[in-house]
C-alpha atoms as a PDB file:
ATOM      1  CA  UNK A   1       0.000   0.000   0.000  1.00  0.00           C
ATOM      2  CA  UNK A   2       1.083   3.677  -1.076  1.00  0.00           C
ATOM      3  CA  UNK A   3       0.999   5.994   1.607  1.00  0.00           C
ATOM      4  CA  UNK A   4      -0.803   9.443   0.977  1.00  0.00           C
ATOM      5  CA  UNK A   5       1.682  12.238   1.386  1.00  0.00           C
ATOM      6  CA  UNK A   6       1.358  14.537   4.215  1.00  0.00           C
ATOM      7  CA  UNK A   7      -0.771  17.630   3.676  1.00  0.00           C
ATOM      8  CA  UNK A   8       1.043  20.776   4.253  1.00  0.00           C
ATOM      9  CA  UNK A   9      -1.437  23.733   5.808  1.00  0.00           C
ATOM     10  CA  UNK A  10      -0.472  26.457   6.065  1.00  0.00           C
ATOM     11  CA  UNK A  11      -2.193  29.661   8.231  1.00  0.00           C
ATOM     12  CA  UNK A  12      -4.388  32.607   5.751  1.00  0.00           C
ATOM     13  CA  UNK A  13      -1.638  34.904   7.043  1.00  0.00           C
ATOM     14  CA  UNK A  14       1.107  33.007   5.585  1.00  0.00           C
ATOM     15  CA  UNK A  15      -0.982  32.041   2.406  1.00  0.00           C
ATOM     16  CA  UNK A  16      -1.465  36.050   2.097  1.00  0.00           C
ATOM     17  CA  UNK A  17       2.253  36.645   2.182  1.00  0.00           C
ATOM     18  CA  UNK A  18       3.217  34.147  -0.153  1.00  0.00           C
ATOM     19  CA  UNK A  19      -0.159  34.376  -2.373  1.00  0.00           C
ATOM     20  CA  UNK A  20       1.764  38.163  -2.970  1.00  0.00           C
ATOM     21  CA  UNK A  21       4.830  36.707  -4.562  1.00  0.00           C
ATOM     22  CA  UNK A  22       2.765  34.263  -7.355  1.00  0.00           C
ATOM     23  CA  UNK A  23       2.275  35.127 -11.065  1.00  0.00           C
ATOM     24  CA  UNK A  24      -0.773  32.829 -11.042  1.00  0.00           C
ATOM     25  CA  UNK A  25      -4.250  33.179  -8.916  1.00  0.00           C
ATOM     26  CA  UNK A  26      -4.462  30.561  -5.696  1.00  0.00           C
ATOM     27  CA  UNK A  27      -7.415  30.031  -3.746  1.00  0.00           C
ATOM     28  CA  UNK A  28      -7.404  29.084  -0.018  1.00  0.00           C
ATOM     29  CA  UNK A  29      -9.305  26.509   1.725  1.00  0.00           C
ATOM     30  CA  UNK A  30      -8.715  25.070   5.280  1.00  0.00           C
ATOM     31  CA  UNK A  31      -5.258  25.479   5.558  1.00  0.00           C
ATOM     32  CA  UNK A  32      -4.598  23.590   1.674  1.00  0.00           C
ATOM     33  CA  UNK A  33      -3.964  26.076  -1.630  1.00  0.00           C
ATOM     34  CA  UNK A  34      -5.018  25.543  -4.698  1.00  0.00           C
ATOM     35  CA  UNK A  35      -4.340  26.706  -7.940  1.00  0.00           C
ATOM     36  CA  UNK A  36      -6.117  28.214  -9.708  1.00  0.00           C
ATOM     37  CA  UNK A  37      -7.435  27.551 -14.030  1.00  0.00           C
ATOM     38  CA  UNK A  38      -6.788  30.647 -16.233  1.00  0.00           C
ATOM     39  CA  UNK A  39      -9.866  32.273 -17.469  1.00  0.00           C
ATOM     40  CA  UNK A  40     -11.277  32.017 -21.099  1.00  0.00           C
ATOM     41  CA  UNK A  41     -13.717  33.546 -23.061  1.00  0.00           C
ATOM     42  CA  UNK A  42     -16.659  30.323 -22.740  1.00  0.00           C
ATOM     43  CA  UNK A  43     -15.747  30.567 -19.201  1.00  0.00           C
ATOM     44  CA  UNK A  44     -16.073  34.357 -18.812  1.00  0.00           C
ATOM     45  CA  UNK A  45     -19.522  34.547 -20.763  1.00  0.00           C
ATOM     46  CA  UNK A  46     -20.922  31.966 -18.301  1.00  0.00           C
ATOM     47  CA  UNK A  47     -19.978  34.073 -15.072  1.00  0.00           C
ATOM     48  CA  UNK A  48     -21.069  36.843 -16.868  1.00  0.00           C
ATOM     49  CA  UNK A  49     -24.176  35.408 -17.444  1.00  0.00           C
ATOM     50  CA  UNK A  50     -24.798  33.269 -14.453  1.00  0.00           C
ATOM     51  CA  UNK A  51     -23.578  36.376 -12.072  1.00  0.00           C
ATOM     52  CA  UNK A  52     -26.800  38.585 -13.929  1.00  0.00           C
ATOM     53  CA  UNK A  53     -29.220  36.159 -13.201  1.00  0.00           C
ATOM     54  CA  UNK A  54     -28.136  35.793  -9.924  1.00  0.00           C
ATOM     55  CA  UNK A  55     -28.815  39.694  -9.123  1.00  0.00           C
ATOM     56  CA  UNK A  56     -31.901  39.414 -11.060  1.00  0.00           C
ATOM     57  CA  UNK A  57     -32.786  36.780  -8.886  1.00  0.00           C
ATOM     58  CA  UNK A  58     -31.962  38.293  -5.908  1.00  0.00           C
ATOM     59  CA  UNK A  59     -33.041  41.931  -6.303  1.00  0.00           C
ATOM     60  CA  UNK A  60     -34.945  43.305  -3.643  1.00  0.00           C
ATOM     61  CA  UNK A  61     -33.738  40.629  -0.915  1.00  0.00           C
ATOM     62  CA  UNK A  62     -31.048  42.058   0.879  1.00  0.00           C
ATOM     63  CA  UNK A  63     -28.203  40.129  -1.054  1.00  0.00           C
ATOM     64  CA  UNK A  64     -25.473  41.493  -3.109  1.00  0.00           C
ATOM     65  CA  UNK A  65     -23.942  39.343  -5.969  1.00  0.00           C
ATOM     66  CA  UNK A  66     -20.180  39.733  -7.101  1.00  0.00           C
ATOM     67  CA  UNK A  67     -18.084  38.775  -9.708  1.00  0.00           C
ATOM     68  CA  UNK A  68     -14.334  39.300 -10.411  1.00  0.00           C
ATOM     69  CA  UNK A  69     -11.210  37.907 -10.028  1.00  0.00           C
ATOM     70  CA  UNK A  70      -9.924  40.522  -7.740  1.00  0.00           C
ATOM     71  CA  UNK A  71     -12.549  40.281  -5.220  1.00  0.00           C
ATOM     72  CA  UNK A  72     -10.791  38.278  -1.749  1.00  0.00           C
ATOM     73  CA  UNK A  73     -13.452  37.300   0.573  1.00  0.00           C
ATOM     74  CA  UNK A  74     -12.429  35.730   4.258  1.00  0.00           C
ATOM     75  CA  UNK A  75     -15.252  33.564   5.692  1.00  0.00           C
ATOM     76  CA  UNK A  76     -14.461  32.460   9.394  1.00  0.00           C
ATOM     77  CA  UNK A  77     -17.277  29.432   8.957  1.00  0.00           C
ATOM     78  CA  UNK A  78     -19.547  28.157   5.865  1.00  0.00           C
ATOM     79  CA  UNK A  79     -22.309  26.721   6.729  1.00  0.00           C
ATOM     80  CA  UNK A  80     -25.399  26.970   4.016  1.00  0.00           C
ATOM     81  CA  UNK A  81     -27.402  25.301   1.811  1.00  0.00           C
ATOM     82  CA  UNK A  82     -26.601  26.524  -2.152  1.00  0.00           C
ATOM     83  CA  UNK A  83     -30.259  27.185  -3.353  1.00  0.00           C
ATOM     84  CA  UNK A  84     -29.868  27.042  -7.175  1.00  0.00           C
ATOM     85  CA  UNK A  85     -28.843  23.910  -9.819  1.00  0.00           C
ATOM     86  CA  UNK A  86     -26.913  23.803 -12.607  1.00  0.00           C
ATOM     87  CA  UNK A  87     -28.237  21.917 -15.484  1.00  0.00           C
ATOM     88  CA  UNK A  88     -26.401  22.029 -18.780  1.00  0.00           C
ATOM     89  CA  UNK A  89     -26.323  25.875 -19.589  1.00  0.00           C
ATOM     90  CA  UNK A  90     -29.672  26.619 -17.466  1.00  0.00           C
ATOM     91  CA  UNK A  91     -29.659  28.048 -13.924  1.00  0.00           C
ATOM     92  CA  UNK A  92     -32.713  26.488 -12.184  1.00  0.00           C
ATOM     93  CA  UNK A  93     -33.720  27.914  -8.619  1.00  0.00           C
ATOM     94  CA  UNK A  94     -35.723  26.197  -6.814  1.00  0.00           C
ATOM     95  CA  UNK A  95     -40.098  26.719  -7.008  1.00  0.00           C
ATOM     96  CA  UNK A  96     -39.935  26.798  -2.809  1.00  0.00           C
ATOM     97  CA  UNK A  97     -41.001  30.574  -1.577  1.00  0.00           C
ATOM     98  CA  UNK A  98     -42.443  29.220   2.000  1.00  0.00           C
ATOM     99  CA  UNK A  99     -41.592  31.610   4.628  1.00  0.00           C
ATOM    100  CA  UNK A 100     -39.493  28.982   6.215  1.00  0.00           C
ATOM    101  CA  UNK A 101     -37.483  29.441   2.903  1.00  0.00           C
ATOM    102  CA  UNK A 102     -34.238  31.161   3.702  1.00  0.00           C
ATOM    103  CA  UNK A 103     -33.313  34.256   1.538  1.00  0.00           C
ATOM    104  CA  UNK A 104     -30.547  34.023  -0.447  1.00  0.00           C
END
C-alpha cells in the first residue's frame, strides 16, 4: 500500500504573504492552496451570465452578488445550503417561496 503524502497547511496569514509573490491566482481553503485555471472567453460569458441572473434573482432581498477575479473574501465558517442547480447551460432555482425558505 502507497501511503498518501502529508498535507502541508499552512495559516491565511502566511498564504497572504506568499499568495503576494505568485504570477498565477491561488485560492485558499482550510489550511490547503489551490491553484487556480486561467480564465477564457466560454468561461467568462458563463460568469457573466450566471452572475446577472443571480442579481436578477436576488433583487430586492437584501443580497449582493459579485463577480471578479480581484474580489478576496475571508469567511471564518460556511455553513449553508446553495439554493440554485446547474443543469447544462440553465440556472434552475428552486419553485420553494415558504416563509421557512431562507433568503438568499
Amino acid at each position: 500500500m502507497i501511503g498518501q503524502p502529508q498535507r502541508q497547511l499552512i495559516t491565511p496569514v502566511e498564504y497572504l504573504e506568499w499568495e503576494e509573490q505568485q504570477p498565477i491566482k491561488y485560492e485558499y481553503i482550510d489550511g490547503e492552496v489551490f491553484a487556480m485555471t486561467g480564465g477564457t472567453l466560454p468561461h467568462n460569458s458563463i460568469a457573466v451570465n450566471l452572475t446577472s441572473a443571480l442579481k436578477n434573482h436576488l433583487r430586492g432581498k437584501g443580497c449582493k452578488v459579485f463577480k471578479g477575479t480581484e474580489l478576496e473574501i475571508y469567511l471564518t465558517s460556511v455553513d449553508f445550503h446553495c439554493p440554485i442547480s446547474l443543469v447544462y447551460e440553465d440556472v434552475v432555482f428552486p419553485e420553494d417561496d415558504s416563509e421557512d425558505s431562507p433568503d438568499y
